[in-house]
Structure formats: structure tokens, C-alpha cells
PDB file of N, CA and C in Angstrom:
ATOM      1  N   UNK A   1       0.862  -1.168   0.000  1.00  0.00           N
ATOM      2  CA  UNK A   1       0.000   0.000   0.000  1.00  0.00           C
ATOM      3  C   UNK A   1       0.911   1.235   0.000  1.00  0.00           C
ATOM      4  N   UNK A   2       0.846   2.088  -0.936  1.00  0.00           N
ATOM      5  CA  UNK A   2       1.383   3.562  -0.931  1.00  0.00           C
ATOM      6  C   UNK A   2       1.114   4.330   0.412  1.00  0.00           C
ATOM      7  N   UNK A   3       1.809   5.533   0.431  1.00  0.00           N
ATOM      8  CA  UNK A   3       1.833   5.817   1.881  1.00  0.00           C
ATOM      9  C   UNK A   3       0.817   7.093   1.615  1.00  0.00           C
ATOM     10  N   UNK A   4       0.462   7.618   0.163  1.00  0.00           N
ATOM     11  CA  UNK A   4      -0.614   8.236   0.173  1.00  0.00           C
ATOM     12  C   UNK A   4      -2.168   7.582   0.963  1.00  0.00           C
ATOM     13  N   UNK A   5      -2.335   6.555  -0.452  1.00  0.00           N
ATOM     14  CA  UNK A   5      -3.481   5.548   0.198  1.00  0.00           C
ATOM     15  C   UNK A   5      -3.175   5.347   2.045  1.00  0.00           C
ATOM     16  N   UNK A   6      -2.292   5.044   2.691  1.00  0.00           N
ATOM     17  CA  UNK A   6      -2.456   4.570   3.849  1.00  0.00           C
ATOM     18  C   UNK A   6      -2.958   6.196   4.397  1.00  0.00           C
ATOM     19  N   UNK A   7      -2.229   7.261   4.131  1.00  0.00           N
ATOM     20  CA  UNK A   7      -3.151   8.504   4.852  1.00  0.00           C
ATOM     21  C   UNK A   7      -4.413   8.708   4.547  1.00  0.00           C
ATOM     22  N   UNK A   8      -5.074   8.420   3.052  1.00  0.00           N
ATOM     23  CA  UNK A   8      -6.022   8.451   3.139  1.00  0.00           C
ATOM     24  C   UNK A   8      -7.004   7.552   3.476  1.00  0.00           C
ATOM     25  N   UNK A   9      -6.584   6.231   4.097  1.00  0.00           N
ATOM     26  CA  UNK A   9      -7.167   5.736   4.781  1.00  0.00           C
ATOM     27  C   UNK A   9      -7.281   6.358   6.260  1.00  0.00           C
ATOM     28  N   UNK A  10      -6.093   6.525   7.063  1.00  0.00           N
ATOM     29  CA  UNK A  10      -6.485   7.536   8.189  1.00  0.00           C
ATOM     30  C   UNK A  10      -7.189   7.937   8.245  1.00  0.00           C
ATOM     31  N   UNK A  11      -7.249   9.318   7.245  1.00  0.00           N
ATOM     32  CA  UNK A  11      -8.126  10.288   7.712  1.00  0.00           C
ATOM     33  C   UNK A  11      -9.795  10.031   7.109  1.00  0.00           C
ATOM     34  N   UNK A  12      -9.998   8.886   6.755  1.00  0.00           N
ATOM     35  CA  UNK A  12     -11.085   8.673   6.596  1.00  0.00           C
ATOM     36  C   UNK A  12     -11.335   7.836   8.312  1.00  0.00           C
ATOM     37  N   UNK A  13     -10.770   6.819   8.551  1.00  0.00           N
ATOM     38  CA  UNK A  13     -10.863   6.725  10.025  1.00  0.00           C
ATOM     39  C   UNK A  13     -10.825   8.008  11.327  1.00  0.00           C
ATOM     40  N   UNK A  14     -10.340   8.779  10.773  1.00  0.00           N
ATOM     41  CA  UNK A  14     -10.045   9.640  11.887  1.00  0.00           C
ATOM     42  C   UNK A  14     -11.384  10.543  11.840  1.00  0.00           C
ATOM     43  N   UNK A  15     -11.981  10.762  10.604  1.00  0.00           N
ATOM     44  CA  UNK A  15     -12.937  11.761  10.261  1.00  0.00           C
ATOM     45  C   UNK A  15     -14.057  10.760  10.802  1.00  0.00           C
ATOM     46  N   UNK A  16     -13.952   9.528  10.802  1.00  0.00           N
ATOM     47  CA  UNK A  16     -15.519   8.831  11.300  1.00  0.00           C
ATOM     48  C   UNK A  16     -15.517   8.616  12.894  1.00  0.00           C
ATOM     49  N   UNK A  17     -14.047   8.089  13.418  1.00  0.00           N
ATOM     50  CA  UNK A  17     -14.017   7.765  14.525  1.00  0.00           C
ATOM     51  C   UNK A  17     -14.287   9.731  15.646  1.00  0.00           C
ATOM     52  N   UNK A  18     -14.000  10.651  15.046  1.00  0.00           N
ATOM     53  CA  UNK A  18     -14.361  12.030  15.442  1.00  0.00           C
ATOM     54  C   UNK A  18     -15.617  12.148  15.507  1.00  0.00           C
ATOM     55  N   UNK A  19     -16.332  11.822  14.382  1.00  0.00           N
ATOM     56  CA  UNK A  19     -18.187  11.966  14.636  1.00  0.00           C
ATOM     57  C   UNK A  19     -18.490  11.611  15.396  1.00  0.00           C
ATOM     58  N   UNK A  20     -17.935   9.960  15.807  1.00  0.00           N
ATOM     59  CA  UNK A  20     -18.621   8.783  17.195  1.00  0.00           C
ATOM     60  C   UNK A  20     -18.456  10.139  18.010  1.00  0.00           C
ATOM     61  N   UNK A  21     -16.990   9.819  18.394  1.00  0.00           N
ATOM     62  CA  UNK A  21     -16.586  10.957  19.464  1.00  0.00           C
ATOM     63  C   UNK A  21     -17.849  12.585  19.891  1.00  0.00           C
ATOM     64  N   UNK A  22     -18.021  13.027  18.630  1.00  0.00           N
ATOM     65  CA  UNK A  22     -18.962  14.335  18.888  1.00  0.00           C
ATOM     66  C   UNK A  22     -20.706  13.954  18.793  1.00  0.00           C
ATOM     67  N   UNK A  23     -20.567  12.709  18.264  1.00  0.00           N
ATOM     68  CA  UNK A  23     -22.382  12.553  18.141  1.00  0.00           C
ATOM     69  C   UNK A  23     -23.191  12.476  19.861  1.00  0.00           C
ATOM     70  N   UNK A  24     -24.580  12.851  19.824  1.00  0.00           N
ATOM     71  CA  UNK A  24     -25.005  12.520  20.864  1.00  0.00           C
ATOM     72  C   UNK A  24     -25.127  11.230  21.739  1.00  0.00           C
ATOM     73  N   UNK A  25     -25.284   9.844  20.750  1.00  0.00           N
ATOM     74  CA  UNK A  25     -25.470   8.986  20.900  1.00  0.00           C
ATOM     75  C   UNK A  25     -23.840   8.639  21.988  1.00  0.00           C
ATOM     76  N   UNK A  26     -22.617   8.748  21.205  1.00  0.00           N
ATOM     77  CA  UNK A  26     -21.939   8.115  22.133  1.00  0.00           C
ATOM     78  C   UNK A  26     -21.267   9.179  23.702  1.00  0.00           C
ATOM     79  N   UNK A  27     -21.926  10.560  23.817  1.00  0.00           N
ATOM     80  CA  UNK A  27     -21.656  11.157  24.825  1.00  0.00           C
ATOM     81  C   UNK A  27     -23.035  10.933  25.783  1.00  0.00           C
ATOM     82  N   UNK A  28     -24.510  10.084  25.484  1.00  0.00           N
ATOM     83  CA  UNK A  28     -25.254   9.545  25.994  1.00  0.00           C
ATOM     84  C   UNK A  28     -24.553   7.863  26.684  1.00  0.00           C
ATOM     85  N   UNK A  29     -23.824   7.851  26.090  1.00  0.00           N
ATOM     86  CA  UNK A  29     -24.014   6.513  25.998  1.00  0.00           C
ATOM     87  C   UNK A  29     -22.253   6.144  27.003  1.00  0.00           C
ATOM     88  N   UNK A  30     -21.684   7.167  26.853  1.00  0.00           N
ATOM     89  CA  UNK A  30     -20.034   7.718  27.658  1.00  0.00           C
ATOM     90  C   UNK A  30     -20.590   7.878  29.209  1.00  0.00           C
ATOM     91  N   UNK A  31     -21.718   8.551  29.246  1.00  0.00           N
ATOM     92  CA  UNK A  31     -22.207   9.107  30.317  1.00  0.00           C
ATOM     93  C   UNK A  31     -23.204   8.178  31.400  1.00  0.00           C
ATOM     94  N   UNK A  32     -23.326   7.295  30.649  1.00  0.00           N
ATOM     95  CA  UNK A  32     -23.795   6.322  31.424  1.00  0.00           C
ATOM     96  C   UNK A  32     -23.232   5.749  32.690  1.00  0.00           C
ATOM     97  N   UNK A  33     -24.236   4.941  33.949  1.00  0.00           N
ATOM     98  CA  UNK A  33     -22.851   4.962  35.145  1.00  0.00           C
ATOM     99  C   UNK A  33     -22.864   3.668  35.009  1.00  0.00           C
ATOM    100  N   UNK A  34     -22.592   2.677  34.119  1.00  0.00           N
ATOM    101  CA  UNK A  34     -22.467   1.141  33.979  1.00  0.00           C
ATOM    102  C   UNK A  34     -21.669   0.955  32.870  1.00  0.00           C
ATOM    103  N   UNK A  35     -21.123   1.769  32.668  1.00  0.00           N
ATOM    104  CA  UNK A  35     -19.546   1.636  31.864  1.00  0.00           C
ATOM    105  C   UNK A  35     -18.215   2.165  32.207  1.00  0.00           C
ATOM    106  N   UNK A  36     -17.304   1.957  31.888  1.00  0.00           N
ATOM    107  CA  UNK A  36     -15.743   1.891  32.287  1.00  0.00           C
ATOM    108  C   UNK A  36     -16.026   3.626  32.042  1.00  0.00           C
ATOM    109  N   UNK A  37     -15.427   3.827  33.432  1.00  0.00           N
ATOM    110  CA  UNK A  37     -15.683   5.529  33.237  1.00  0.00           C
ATOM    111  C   UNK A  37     -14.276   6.775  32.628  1.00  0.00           C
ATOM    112  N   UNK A  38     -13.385   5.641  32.009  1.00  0.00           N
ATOM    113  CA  UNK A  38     -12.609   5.799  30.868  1.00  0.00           C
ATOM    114  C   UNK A  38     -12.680   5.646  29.328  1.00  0.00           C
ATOM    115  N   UNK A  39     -13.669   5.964  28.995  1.00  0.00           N
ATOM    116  CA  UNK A  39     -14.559   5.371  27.804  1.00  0.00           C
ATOM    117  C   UNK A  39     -14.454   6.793  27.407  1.00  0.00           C
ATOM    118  N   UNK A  40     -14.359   7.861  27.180  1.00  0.00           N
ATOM    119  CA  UNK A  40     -14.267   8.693  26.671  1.00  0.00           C
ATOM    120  C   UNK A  40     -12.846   9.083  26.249  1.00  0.00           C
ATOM    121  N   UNK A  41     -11.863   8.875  27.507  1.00  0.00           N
ATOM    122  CA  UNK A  41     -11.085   8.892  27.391  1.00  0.00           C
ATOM    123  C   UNK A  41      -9.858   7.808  26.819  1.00  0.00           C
ATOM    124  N   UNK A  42     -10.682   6.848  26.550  1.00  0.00           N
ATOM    125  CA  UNK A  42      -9.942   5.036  25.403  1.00  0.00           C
ATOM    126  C   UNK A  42     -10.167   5.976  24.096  1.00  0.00           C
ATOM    127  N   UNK A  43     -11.332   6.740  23.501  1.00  0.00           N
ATOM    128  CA  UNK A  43     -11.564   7.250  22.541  1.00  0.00           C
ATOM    129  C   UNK A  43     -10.339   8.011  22.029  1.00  0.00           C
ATOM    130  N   UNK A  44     -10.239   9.129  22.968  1.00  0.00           N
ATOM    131  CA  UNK A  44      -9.354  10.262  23.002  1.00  0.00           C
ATOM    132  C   UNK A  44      -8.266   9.547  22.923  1.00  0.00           C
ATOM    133  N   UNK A  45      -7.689   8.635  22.792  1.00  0.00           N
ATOM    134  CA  UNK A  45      -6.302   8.372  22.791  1.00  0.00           C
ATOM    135  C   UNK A  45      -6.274   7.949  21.431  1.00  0.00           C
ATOM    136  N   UNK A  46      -7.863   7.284  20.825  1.00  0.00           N
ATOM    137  CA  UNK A  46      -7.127   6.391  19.527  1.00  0.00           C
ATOM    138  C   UNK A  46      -7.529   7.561  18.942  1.00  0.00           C
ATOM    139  N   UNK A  47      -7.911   8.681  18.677  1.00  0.00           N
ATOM    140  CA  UNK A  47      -7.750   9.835  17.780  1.00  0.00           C
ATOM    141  C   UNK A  47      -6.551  10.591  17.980  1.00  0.00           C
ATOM    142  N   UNK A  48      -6.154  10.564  18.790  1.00  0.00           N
ATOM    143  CA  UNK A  48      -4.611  10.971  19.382  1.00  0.00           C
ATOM    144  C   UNK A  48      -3.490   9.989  18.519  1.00  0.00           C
ATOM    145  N   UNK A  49      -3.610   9.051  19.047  1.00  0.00           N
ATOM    146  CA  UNK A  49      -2.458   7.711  18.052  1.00  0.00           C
ATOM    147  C   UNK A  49      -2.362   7.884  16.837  1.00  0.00           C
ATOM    148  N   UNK A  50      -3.791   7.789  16.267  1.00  0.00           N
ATOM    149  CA  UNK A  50      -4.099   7.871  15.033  1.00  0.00           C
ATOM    150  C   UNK A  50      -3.456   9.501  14.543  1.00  0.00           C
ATOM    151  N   UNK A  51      -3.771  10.239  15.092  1.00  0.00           N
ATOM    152  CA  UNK A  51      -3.093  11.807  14.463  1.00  0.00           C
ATOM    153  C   UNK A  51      -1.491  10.934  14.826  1.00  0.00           C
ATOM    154  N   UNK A  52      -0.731  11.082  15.512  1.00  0.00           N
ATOM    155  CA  UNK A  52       0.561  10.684  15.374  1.00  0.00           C
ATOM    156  C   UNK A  52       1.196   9.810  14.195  1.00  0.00           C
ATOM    157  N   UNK A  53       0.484   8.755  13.823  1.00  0.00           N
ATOM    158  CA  UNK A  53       0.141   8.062  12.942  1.00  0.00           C
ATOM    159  C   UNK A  53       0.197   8.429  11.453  1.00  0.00           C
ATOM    160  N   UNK A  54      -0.813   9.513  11.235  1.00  0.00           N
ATOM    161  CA  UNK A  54      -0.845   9.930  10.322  1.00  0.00           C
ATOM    162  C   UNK A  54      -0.169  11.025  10.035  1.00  0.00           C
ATOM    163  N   UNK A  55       0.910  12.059  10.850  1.00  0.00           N
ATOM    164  CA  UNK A  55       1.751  12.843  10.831  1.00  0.00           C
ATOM    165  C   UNK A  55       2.932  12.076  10.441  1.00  0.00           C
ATOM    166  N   UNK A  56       3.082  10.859  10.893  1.00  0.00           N
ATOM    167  CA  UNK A  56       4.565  10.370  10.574  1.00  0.00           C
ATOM    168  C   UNK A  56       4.035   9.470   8.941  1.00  0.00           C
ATOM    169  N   UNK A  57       2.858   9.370   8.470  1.00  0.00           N
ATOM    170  CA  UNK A  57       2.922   8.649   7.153  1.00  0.00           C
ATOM    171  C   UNK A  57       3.130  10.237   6.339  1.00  0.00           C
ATOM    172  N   UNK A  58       2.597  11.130   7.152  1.00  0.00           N
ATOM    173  CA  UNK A  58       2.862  12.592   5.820  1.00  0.00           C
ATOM    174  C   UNK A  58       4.359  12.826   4.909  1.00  0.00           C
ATOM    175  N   UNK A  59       5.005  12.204   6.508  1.00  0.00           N
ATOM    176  CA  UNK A  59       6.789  12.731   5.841  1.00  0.00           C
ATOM    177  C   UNK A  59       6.903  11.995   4.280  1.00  0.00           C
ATOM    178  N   UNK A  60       6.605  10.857   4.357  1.00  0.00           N
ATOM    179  CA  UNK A  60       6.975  10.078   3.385  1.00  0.00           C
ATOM    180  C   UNK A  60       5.946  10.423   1.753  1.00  0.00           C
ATOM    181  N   UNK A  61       4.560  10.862   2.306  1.00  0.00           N
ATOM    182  CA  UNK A  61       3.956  11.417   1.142  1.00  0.00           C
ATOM    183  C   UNK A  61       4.773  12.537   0.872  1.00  0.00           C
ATOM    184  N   UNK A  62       4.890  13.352   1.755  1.00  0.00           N
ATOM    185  CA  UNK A  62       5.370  14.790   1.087  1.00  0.00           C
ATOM    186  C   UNK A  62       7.060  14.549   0.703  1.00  0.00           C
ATOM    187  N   UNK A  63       7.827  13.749   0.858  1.00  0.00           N
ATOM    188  CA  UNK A  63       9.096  13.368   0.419  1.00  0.00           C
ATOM    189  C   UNK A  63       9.088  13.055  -0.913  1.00  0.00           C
ATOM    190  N   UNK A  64       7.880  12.053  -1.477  1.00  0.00           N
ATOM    191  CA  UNK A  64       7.440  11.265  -2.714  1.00  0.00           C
ATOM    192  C   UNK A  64       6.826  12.525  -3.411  1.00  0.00           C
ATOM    193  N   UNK A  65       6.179  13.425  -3.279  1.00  0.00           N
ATOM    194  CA  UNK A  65       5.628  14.676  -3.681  1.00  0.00           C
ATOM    195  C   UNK A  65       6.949  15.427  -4.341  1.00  0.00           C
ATOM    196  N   UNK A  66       8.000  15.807  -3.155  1.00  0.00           N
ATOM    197  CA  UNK A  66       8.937  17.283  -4.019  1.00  0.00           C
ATOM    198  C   UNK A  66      10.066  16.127  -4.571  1.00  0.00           C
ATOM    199  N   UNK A  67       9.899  14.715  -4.761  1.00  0.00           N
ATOM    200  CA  UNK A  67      10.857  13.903  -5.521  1.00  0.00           C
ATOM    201  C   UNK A  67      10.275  13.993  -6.427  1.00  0.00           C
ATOM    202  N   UNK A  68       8.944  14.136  -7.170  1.00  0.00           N
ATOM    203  CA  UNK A  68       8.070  13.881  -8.265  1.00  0.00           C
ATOM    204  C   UNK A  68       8.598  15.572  -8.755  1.00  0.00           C
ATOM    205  N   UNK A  69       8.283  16.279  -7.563  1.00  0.00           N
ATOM    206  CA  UNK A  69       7.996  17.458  -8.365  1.00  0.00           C
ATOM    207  C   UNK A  69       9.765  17.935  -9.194  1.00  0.00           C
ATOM    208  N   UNK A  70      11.047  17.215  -8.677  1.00  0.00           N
ATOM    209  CA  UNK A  70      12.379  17.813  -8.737  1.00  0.00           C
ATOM    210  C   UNK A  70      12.763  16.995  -9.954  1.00  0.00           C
ATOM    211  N   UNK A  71      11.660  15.851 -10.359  1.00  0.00           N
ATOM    212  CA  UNK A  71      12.040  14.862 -11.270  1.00  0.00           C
ATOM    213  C   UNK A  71      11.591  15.225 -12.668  1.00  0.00           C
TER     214      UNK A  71
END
């Protein structure tokens, strides 16, 4: 897999797993008192990872970018 495709897989994960994060359903459902009361915060980390993630696949797109563009 190209390291374009793998970012744009990210940020298609990152853009859906953000909605969960902001929709009502899962801050109803975060807020509940019969769940791990780190459940908001398990979230917040894999959008966190995931940005790290996808900052370190950029180097390599944008490396493959000004090699295309110098070529």
C-alpha cells in the first residue's frame, strides 16, 4: 500500500471515529454509570495515536511529492 493511500485511509478513520466521538449517541451513551468511566477517554487516545500516525505517514507522502515534483 502507498503511503498516500495509507493517509487516506487515516483520515477517513479519523474523520468517522471524530463523529462517534462528537455525536449525541456516544456522549449519551459515555455518560452512562455502567460503563468503564474511561470510555471517553480510550476514545481520546485512539484519535490521538491515530493523528501521530498519520503525521509520521505525511513525511513520506510529502518526500514522494517534491521527488516527483524535482524529477
Amino acid at each position: 500500500m502507498e503511503p498516500l493511500v495509507m493517509l487516506q485511509q487515516f483520515n477517513e478513520c479519523y474523520a468517522k471515529i471524530q463523529a462517534i466521538a462528537q455525536s449525541q449517541e456516544w456522549l449519551e451513551l459515555s455518560n452512562r454509570n455502567d460503563v468503564d468511566p474511561e470510555m471517553k477517554t480510550h476514545l481520546g487516545d485512539v484519535l490521538h495515536y491515530l493523528e501521530g500516525a498519520m503525521c509520521c505517514v505525511e513525511m513520506f507522502v510529502e518526500v514522494r511529492v517534491v521527488q516527483e515534483q524535482v524529477s
